[in-house]
Protein backbone atom coordinates (compact mmCIF):
# COMPACT_ATOMS: atom_id res chain seq x y z
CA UNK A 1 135.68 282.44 112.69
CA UNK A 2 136.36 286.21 113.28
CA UNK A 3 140.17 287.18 112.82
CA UNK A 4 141.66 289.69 115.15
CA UNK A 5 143.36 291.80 112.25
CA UNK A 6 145.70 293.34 115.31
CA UNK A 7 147.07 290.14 115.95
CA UNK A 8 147.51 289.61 111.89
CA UNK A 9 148.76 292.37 111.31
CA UNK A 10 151.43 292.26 113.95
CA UNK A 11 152.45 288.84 113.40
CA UNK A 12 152.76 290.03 109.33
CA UNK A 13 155.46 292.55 111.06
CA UNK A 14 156.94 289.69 112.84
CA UNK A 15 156.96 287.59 109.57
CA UNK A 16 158.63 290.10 107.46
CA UNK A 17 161.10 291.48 109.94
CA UNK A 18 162.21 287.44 110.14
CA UNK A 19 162.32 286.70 106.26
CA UNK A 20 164.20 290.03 105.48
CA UNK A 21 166.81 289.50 108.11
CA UNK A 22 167.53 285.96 106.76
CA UNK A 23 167.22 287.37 102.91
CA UNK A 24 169.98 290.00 103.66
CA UNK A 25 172.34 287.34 105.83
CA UNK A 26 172.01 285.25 102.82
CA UNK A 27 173.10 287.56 100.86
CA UNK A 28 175.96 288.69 102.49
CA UNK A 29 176.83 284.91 102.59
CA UNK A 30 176.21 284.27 98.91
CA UNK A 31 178.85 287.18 98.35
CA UNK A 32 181.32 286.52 100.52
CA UNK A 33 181.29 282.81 99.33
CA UNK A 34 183.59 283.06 96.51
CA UNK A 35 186.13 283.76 98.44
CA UNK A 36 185.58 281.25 101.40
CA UNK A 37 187.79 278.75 99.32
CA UNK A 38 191.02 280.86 100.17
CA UNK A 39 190.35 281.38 103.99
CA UNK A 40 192.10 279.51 106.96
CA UNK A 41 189.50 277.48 109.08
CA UNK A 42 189.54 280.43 111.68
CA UNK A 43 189.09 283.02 109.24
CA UNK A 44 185.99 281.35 107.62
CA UNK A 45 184.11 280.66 110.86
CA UNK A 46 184.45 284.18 111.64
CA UNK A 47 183.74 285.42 108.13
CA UNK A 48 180.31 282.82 108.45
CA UNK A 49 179.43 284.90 111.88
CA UNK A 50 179.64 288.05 110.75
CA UNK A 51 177.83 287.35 107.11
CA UNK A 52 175.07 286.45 109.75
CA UNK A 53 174.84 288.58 112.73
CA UNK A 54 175.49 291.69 111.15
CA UNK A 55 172.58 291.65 108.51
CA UNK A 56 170.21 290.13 111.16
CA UNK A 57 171.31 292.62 114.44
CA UNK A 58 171.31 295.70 111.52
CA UNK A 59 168.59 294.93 108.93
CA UNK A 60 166.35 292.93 112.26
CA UNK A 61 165.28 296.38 114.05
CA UNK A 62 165.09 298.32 110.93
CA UNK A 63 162.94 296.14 109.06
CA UNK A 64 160.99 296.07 111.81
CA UNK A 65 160.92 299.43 112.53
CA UNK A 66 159.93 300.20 109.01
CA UNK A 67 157.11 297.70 108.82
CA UNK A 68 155.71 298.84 111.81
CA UNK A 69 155.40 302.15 110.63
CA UNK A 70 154.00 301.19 107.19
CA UNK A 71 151.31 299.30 109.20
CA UNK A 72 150.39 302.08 111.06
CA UNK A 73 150.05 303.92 107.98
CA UNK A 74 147.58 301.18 106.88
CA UNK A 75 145.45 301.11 110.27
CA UNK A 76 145.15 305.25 110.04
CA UNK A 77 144.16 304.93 106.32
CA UNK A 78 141.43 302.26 107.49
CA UNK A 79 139.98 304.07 110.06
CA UNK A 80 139.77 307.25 107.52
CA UNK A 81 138.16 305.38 104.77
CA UNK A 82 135.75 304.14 107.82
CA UNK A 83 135.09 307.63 109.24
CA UNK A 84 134.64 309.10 105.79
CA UNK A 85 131.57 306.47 104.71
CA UNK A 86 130.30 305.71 107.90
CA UNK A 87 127.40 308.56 109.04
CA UNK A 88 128.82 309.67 112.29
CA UNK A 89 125.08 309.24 114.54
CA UNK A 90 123.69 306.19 113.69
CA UNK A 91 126.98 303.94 112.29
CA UNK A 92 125.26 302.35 109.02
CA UNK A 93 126.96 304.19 106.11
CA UNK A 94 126.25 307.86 104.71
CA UNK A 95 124.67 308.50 101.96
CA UNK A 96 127.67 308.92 99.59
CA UNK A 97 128.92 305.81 100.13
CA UNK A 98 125.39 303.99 100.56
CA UNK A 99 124.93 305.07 96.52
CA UNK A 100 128.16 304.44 95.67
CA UNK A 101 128.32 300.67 97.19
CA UNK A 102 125.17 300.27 95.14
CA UNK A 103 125.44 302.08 92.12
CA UNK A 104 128.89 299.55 91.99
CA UNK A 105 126.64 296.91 92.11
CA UNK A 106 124.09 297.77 89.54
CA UNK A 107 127.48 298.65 87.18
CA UNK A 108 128.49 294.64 87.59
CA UNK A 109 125.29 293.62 86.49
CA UNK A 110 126.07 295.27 83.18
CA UNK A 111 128.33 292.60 82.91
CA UNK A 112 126.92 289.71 85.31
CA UNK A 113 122.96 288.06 84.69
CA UNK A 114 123.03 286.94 87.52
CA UNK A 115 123.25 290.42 89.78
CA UNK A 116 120.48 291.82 87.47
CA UNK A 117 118.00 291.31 90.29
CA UNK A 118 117.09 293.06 93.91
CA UNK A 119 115.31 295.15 95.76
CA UNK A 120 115.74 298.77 97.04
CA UNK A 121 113.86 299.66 100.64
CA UNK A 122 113.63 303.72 101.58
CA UNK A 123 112.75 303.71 104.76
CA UNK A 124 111.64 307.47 106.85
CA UNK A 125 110.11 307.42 110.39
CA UNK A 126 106.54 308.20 111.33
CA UNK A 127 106.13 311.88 112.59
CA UNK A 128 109.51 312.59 113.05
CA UNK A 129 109.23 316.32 113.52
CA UNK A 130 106.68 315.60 116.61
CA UNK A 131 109.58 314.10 118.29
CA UNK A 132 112.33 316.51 117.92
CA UNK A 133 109.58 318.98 118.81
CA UNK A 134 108.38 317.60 121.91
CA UNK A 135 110.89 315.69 123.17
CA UNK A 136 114.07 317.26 121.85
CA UNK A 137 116.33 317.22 118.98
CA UNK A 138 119.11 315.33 121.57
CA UNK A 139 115.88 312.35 122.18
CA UNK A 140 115.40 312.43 118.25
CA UNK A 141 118.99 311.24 118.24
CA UNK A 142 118.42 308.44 120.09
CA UNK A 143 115.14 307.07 118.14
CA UNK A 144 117.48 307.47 115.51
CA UNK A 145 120.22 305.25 116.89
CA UNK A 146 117.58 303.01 117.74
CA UNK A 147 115.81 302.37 114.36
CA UNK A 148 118.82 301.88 112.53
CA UNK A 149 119.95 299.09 114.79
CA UNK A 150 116.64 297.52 114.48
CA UNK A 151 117.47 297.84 110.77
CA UNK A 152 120.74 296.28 111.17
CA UNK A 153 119.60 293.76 112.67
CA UNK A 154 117.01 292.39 110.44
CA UNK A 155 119.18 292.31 107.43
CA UNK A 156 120.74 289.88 105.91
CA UNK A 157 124.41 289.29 105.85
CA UNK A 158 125.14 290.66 102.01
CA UNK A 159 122.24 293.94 102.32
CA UNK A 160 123.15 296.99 102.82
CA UNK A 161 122.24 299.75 104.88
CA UNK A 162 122.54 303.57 104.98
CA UNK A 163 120.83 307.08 106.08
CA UNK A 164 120.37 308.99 102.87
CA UNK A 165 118.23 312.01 104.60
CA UNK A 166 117.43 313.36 108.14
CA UNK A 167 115.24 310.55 109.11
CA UNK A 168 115.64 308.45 106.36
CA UNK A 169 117.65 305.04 105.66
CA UNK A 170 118.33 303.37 102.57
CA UNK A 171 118.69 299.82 102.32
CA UNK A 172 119.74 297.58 99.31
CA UNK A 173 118.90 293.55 98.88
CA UNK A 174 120.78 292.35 96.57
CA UNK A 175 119.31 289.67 94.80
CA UNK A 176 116.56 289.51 96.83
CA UNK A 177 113.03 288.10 95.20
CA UNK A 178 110.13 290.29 95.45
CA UNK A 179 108.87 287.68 97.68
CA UNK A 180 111.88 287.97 100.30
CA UNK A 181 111.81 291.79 100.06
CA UNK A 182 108.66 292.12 101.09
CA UNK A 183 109.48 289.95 104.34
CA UNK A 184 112.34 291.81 105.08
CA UNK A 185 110.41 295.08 104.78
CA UNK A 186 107.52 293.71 106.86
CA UNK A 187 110.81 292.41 109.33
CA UNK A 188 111.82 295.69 109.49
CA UNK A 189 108.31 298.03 110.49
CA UNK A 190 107.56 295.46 112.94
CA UNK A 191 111.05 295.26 114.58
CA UNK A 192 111.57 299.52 114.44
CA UNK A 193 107.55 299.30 115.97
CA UNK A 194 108.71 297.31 119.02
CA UNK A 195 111.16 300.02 119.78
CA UNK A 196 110.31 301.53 123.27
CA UNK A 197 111.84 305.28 123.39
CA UNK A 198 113.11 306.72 126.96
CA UNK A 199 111.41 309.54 128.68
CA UNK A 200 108.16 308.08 128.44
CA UNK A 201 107.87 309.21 124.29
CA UNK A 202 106.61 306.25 123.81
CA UNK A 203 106.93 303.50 120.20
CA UNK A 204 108.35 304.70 117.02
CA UNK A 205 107.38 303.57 113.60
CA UNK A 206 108.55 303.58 109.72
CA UNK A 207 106.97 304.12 106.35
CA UNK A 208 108.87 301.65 103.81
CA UNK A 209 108.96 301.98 100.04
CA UNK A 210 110.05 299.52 98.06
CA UNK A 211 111.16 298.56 94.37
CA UNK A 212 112.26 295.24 93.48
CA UNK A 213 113.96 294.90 89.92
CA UNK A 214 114.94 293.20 87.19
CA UNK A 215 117.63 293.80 84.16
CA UNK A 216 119.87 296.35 84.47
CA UNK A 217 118.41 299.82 86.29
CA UNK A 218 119.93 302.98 87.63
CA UNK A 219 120.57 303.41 91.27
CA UNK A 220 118.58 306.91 90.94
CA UNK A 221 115.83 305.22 88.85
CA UNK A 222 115.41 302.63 91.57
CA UNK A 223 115.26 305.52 94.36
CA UNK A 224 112.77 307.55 92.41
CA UNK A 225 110.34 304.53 92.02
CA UNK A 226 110.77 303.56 96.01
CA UNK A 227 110.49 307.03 97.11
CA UNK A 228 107.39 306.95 95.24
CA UNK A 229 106.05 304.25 96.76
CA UNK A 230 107.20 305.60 100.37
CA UNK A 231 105.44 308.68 99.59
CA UNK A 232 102.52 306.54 99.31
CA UNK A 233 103.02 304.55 102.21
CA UNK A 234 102.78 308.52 104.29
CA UNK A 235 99.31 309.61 102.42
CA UNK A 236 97.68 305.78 103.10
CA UNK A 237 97.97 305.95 106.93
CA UNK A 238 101.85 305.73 107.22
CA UNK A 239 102.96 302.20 109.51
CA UNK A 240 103.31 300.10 106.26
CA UNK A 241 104.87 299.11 103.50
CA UNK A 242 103.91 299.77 99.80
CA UNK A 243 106.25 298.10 96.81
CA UNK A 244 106.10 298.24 93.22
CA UNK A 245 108.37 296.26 90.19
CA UNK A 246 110.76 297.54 87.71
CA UNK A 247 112.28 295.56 84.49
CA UNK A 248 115.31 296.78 82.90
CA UNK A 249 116.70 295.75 79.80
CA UNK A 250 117.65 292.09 79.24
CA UNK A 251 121.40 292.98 78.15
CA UNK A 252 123.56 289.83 77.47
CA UNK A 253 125.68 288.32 79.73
């Protein structure tokens, strides 16, 4: 089930506001309670309201304002750290922080056997120039927009996806055998080929290359070897995919 992190986070304001009005009325009753012995009945029911209602009607609406504030802060910082990783046309990520989510994987592996395995896709559309020259930089957008969402949605829930160039996406398949990244590539050129462009420009299609590893490799190793490929995939006809394997060193776990 999704979680509406509004409603969260505003009911985490709630929350606090409620324990730290209660934690400072307790602890204006705690004080005051060594003296409670010496105090008329009168004296101590009045003593009892004020140990409570001041903390709670002072310390209530400042807590609250505070916490409010600080999760303000948070949702701004979010949406920053979104903006700044996220490439602004087609929403998957941009390239920094495509390499960076990867190269953090490929650094765990040093550590865990079990991530030492995967494939990396690169991914650059068919005749791109013809489009922006024919049709307009502003309809190049849009075949843009449109391939990565075919992208997007052929991946599985753990890949990842970014544009690292002009007309050029990245993905990552973590884990992935050689087997399954082959589907997924195949998944991908046929899904991107049954994309219908406006203005009568007619279908779209990609060039993938692939490299599917194993042992510990660098993320610019990895892109080297599937741009490779991809550059093979253009000079055989362009429309397909071409892969290839790399082994890295067996380190221990």
């Amino acid at each position: 089930m999704k979680l509406d992190l509004s409603s969260t986070g505003r009911a985490r304001v709630y929350l606090t506001t409620l324990v730290g009005s209660l934690f400072c009325a307790s602890t204006a009753l705690y004080i005051d309670s060594f003296g409670f012995a010496a105090m008329t009945r009168e004296a101590l029911q009045r003593a009892i309201a004020v140990d409570i209602l001041l903390p709670i009607l002072l310390a209530g609406p400042l807590l609250f304002l505070l916490m409010s504030k600080i999760r303000q802060l948070a949702i701004a910082q979010r949406d920053l750290a979104v903006l700044a990783s996220t490439d602004s046309l087609t929403a998957v990520l941009n390239r920094g922080a495509f390499t960076m989510m990867v190269d953090a994987y490929l650094e765990q592996s040093r550590r865990h056997a079990n991530l030492r395995s995967g494939a990396l896709l690169v991914i650059d559309a068919d005749h791109f120039k013809t489009i922006n020259d024919r049709f307009g930089h502003q309809l190049g957008d849009e075949a843009l927009k449109l391939i990565a969402g075919s992208i997007k949605d052929t991946l599985r829930g753990a890949d990842v996806v970014g544009r690292v160039g002009g007309e050029e996406f990245g993905v990552f398949l973590p884990g992935a055998t050689p087997e399954e990244a082959n589907t997924i590539a195949e998944r991908i050129r046929l899904a991107v080929g049954k994309v219908k462009l406006p203005s009568n420009a007619g279908a779209v299609s990609v060039s993938i290359g692939g490299v599917t590893f194993s042992g510990v490799l660098t993320y610019d190793h990895l892109f080297a070897l599937a741009d490779e490929r991809l550059y093979g995939a253009k000079n055989s006809g362009r429309n397909r995919v071409l892969f290839r394997h790399a082994a890295g060193p067996a380190l221990a776990a």
